[in-house]
PDB file of N, CA and C in Angstrom:
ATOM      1  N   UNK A   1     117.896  57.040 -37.036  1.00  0.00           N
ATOM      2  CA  UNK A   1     118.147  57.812 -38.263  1.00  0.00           C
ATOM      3  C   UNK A   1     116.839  58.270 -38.913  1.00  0.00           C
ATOM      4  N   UNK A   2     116.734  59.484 -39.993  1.00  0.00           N
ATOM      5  CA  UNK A   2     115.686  59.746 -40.533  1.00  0.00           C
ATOM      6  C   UNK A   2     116.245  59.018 -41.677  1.00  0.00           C
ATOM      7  N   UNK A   3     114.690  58.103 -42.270  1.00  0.00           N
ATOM      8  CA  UNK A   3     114.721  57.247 -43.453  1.00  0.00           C
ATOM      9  C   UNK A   3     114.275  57.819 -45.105  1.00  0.00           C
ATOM     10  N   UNK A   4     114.889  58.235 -45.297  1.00  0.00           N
ATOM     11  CA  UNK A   4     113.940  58.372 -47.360  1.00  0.00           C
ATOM     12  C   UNK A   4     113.578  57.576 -48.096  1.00  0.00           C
ATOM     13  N   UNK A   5     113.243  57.469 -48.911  1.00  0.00           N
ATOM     14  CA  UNK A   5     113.323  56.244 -50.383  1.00  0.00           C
ATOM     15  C   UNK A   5     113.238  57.133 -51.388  1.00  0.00           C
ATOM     16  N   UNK A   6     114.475  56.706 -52.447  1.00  0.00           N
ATOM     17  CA  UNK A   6     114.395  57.991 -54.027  1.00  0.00           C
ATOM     18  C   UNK A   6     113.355  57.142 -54.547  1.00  0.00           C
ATOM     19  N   UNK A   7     112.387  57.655 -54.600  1.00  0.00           N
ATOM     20  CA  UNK A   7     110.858  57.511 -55.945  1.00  0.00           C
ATOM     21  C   UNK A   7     111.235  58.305 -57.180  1.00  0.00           C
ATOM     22  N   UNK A   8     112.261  59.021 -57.090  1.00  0.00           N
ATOM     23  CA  UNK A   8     112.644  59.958 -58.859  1.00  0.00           C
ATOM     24  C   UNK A   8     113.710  60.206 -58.580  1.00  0.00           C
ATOM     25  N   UNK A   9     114.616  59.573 -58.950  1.00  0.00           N
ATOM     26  CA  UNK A   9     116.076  60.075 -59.054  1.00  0.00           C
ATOM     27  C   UNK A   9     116.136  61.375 -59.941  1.00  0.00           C
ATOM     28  N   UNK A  10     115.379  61.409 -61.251  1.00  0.00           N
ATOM     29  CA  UNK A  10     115.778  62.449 -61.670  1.00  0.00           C
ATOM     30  C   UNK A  10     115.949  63.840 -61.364  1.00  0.00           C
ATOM     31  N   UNK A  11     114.928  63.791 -59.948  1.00  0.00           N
ATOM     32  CA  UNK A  11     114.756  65.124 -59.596  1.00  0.00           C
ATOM     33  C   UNK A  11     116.512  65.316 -58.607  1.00  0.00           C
ATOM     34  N   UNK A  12     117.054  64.720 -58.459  1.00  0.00           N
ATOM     35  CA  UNK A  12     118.120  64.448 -57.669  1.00  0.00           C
ATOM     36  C   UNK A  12     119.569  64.621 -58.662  1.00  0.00           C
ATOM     37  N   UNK A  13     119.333  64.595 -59.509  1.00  0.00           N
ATOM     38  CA  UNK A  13     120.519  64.394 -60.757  1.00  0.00           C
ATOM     39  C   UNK A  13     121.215  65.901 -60.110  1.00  0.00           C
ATOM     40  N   UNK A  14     121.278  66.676 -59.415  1.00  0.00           N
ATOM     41  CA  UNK A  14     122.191  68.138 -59.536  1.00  0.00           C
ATOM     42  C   UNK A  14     122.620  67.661 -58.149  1.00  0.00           C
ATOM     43  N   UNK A  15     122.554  66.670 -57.689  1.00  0.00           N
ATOM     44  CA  UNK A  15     123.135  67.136 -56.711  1.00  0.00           C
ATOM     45  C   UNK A  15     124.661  65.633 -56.040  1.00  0.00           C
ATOM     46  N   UNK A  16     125.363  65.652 -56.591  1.00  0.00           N
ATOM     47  CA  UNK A  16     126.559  64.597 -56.702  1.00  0.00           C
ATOM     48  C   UNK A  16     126.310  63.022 -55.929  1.00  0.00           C
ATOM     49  N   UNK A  17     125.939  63.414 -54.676  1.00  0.00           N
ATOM     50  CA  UNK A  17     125.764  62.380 -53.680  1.00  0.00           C
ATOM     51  C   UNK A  17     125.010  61.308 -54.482  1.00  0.00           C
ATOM     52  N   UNK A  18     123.848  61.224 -55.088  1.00  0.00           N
ATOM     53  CA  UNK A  18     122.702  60.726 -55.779  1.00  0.00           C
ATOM     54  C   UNK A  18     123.286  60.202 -56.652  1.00  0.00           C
ATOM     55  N   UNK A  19     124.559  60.638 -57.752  1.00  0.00           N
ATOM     56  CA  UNK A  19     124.857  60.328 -59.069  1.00  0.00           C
ATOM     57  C   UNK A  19     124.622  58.792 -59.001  1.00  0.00           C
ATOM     58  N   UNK A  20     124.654  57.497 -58.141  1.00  0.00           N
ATOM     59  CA  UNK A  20     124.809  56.808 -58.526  1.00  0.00           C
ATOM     60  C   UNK A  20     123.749  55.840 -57.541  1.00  0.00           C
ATOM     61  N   UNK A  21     122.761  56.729 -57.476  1.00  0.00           N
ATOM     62  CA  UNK A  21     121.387  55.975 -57.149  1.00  0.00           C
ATOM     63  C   UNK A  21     120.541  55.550 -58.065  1.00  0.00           C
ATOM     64  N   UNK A  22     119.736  54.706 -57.337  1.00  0.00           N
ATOM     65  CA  UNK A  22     118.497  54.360 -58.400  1.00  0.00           C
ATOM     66  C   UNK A  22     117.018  53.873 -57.527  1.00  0.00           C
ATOM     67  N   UNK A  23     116.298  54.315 -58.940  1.00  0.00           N
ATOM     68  CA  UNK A  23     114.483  54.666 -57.322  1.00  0.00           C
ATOM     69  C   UNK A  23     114.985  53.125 -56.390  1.00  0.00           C
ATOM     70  N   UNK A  24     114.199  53.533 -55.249  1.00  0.00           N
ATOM     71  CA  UNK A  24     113.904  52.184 -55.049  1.00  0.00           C
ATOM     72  C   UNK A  24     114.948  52.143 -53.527  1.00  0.00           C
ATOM     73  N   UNK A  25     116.418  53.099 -53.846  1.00  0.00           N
ATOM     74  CA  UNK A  25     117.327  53.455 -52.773  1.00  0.00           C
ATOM     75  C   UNK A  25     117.252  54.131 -51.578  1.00  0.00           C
ATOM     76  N   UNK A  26     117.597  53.903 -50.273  1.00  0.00           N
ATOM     77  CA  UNK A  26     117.322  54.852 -49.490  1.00  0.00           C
ATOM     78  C   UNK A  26     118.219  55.649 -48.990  1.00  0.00           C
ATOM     79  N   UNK A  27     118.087  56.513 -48.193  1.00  0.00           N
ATOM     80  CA  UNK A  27     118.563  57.497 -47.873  1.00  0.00           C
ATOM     81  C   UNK A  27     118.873  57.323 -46.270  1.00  0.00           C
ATOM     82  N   UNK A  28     119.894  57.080 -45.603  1.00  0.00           N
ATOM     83  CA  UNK A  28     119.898  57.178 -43.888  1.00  0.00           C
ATOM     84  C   UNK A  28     120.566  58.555 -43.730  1.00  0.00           C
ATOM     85  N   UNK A  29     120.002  59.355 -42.565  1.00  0.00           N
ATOM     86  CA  UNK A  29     120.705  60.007 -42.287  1.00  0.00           C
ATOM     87  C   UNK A  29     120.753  60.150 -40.909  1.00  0.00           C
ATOM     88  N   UNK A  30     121.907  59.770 -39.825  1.00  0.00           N
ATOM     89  CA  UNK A  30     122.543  60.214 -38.748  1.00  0.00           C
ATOM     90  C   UNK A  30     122.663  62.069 -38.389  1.00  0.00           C
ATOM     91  N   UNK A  31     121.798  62.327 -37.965  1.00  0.00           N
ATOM     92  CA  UNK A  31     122.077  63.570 -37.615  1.00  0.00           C
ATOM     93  C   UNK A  31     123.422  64.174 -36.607  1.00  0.00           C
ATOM     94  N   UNK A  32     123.381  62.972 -35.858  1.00  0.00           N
ATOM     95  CA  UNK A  32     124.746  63.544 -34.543  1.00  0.00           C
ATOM     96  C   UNK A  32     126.125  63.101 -35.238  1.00  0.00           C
ATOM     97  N   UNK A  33     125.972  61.767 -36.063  1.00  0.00           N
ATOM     98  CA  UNK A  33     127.311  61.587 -36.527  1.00  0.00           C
ATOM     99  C   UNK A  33     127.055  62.594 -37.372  1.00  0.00           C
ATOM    100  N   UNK A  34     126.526  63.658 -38.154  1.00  0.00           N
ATOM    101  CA  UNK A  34     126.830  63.939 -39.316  1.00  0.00           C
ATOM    102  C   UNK A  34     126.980  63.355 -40.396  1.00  0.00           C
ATOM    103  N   UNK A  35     126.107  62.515 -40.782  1.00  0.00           N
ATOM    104  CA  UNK A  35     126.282  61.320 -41.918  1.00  0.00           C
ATOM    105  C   UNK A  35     125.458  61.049 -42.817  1.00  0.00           C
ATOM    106  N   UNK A  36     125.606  60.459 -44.009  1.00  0.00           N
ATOM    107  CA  UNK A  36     124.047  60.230 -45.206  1.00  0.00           C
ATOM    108  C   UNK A  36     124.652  59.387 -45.381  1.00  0.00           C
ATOM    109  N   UNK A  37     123.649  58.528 -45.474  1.00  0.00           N
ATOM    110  CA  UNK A  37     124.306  56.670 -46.212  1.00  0.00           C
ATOM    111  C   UNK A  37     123.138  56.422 -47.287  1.00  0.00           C
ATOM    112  N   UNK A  38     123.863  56.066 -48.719  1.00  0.00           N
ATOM    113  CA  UNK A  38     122.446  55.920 -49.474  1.00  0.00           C
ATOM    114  C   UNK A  38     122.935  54.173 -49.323  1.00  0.00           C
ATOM    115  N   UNK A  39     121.623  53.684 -49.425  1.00  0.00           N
ATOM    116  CA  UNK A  39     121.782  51.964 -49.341  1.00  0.00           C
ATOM    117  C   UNK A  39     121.076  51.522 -50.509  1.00  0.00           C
ATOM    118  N   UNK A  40     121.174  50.780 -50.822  1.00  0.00           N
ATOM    119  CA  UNK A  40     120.405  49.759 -51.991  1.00  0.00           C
ATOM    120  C   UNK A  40     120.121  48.643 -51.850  1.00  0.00           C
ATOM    121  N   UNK A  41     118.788  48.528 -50.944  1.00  0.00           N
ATOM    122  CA  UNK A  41     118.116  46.841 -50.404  1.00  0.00           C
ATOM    123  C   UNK A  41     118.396  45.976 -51.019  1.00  0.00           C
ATOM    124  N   UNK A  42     117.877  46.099 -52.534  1.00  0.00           N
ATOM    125  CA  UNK A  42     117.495  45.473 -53.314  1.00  0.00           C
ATOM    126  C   UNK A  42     119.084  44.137 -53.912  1.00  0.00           C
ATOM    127  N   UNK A  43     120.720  44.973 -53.301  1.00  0.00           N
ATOM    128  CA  UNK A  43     121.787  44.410 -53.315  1.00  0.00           C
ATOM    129  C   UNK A  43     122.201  44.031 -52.089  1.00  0.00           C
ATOM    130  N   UNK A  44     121.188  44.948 -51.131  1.00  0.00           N
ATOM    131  CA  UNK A  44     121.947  45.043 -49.625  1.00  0.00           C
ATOM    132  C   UNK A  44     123.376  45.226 -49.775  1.00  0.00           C
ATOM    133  N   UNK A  45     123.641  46.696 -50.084  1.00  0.00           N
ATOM    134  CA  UNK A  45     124.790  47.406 -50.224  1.00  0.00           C
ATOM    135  C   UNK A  45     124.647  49.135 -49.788  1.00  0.00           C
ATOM    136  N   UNK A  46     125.852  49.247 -49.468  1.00  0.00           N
ATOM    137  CA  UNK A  46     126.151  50.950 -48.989  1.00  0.00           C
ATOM    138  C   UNK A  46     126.509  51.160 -50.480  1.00  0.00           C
ATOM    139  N   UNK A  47     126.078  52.562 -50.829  1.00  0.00           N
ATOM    140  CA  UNK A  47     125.998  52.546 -51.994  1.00  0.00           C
ATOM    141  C   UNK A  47     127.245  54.218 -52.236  1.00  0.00           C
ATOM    142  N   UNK A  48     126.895  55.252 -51.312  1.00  0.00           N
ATOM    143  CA  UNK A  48     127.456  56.227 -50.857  1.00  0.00           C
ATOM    144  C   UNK A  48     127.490  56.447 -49.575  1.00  0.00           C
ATOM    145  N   UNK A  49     128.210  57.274 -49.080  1.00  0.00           N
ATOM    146  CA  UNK A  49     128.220  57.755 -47.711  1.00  0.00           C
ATOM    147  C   UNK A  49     129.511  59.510 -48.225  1.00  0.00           C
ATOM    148  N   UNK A  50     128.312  59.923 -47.117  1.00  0.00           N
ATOM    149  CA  UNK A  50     128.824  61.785 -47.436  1.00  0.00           C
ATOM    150  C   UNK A  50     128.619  62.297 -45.875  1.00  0.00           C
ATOM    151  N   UNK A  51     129.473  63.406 -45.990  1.00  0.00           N
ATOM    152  CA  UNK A  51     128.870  63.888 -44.163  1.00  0.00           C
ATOM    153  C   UNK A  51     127.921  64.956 -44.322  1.00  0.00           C
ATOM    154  N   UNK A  52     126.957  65.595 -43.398  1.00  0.00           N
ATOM    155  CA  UNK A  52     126.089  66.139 -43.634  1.00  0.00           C
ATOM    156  C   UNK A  52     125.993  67.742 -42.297  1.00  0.00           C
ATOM    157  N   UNK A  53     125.388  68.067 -42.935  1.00  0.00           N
ATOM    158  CA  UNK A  53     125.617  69.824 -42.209  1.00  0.00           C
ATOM    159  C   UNK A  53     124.106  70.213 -42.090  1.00  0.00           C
ATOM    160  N   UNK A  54     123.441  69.474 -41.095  1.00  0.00           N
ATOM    161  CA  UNK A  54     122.194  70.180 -40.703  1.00  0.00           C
ATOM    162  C   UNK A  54     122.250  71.026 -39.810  1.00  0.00           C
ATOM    163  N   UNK A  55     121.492  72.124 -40.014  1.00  0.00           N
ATOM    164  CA  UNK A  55     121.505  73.136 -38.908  1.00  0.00           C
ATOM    165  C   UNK A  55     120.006  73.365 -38.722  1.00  0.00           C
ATOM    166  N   UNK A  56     119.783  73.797 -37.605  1.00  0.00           N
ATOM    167  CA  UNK A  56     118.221  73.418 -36.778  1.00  0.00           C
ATOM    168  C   UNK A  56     117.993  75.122 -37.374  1.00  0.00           C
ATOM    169  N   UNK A  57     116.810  75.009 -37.790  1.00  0.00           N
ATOM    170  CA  UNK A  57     116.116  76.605 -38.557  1.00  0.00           C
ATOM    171  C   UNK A  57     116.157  77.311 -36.582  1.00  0.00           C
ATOM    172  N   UNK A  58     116.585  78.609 -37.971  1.00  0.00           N
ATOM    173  CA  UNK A  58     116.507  80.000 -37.087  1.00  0.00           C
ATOM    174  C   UNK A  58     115.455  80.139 -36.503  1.00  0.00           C
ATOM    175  N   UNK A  59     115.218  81.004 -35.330  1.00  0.00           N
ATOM    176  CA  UNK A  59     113.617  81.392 -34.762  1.00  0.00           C
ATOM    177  C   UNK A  59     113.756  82.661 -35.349  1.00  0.00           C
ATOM    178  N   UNK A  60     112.445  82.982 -35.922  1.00  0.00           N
ATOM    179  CA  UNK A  60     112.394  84.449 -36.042  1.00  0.00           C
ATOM    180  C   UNK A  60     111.213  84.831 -35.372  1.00  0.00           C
ATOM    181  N   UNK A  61     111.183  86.398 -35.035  1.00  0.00           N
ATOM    182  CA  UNK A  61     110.521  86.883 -34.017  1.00  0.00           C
ATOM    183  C   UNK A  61     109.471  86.996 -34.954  1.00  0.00           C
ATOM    184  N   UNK A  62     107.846  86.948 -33.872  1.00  0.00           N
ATOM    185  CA  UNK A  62     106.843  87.262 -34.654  1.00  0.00           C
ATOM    186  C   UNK A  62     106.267  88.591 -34.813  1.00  0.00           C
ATOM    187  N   UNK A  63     106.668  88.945 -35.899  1.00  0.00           N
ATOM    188  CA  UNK A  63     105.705  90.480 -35.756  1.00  0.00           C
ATOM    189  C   UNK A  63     104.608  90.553 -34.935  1.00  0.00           C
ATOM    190  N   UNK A  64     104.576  92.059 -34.305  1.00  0.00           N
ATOM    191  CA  UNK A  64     103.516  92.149 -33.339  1.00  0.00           C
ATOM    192  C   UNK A  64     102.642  93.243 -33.831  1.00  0.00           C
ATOM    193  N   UNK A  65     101.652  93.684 -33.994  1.00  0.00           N
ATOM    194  CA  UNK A  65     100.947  94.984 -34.487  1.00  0.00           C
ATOM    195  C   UNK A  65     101.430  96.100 -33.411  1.00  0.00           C
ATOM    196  N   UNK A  66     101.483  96.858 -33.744  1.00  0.00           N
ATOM    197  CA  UNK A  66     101.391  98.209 -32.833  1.00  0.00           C
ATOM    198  C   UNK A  66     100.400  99.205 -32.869  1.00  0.00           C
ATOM    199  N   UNK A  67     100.121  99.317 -32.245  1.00  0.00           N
ATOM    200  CA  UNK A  67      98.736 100.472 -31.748  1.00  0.00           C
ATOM    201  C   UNK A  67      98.859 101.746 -32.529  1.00  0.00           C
ATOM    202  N   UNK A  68      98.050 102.192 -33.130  1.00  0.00           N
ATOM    203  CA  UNK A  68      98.377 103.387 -34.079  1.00  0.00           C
ATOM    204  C   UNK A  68      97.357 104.149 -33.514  1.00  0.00           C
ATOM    205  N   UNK A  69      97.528 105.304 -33.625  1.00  0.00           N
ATOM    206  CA  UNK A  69      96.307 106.567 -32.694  1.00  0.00           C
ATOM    207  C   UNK A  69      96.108 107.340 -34.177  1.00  0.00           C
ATOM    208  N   UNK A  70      94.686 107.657 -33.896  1.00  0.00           N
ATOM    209  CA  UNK A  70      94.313 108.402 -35.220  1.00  0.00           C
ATOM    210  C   UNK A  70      93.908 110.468 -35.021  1.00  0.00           C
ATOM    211  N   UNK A  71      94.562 110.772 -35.823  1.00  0.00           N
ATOM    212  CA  UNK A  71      94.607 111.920 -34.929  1.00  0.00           C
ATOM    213  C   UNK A  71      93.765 113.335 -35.902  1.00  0.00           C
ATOM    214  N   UNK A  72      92.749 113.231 -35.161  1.00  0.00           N
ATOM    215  CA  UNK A  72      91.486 114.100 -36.075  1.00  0.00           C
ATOM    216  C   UNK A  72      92.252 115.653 -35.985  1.00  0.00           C
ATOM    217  N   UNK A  73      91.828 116.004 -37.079  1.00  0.00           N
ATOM    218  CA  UNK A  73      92.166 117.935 -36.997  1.00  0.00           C
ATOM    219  C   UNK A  73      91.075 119.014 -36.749  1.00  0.00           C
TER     220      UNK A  73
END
């Protein structure tokens, strides 16, 4: 799993999953199950669990310059 730890909940307050964290909590997330587990060591407790929708970033093509001809009169 990729691991977090909330160091500021507050910055987290908009977003539901969090409502009922506190610093100090972590964050698991299962990418193949689709899963977030917030835990709380400090009780050794599951605290939430939500499913999760990662999607691997787009490739975008790299611009290439193109040759420009300069054309005297």
């Amino acid at each position: 799993p990729t691991i977090a730890t909330i160091t500021d909940k507050s910055q987290l307050s908009t977003q539901p999953f969090f409502n009922n964290a506190v610093d100090g909590d972590k964050v698991l997330v299962y990418a193949n199950a689709k899963k977030a587990i917030l835990y709380r060591p400090s009780t050794d407790k599951i605290i939430e669990v939500a499913p999760v929708n990662i999607t691997s970033p787009s490739v975008s093509p790299t611009p290439t310059a193109t040759p420009s001809a300069v054309i005297e009169q």
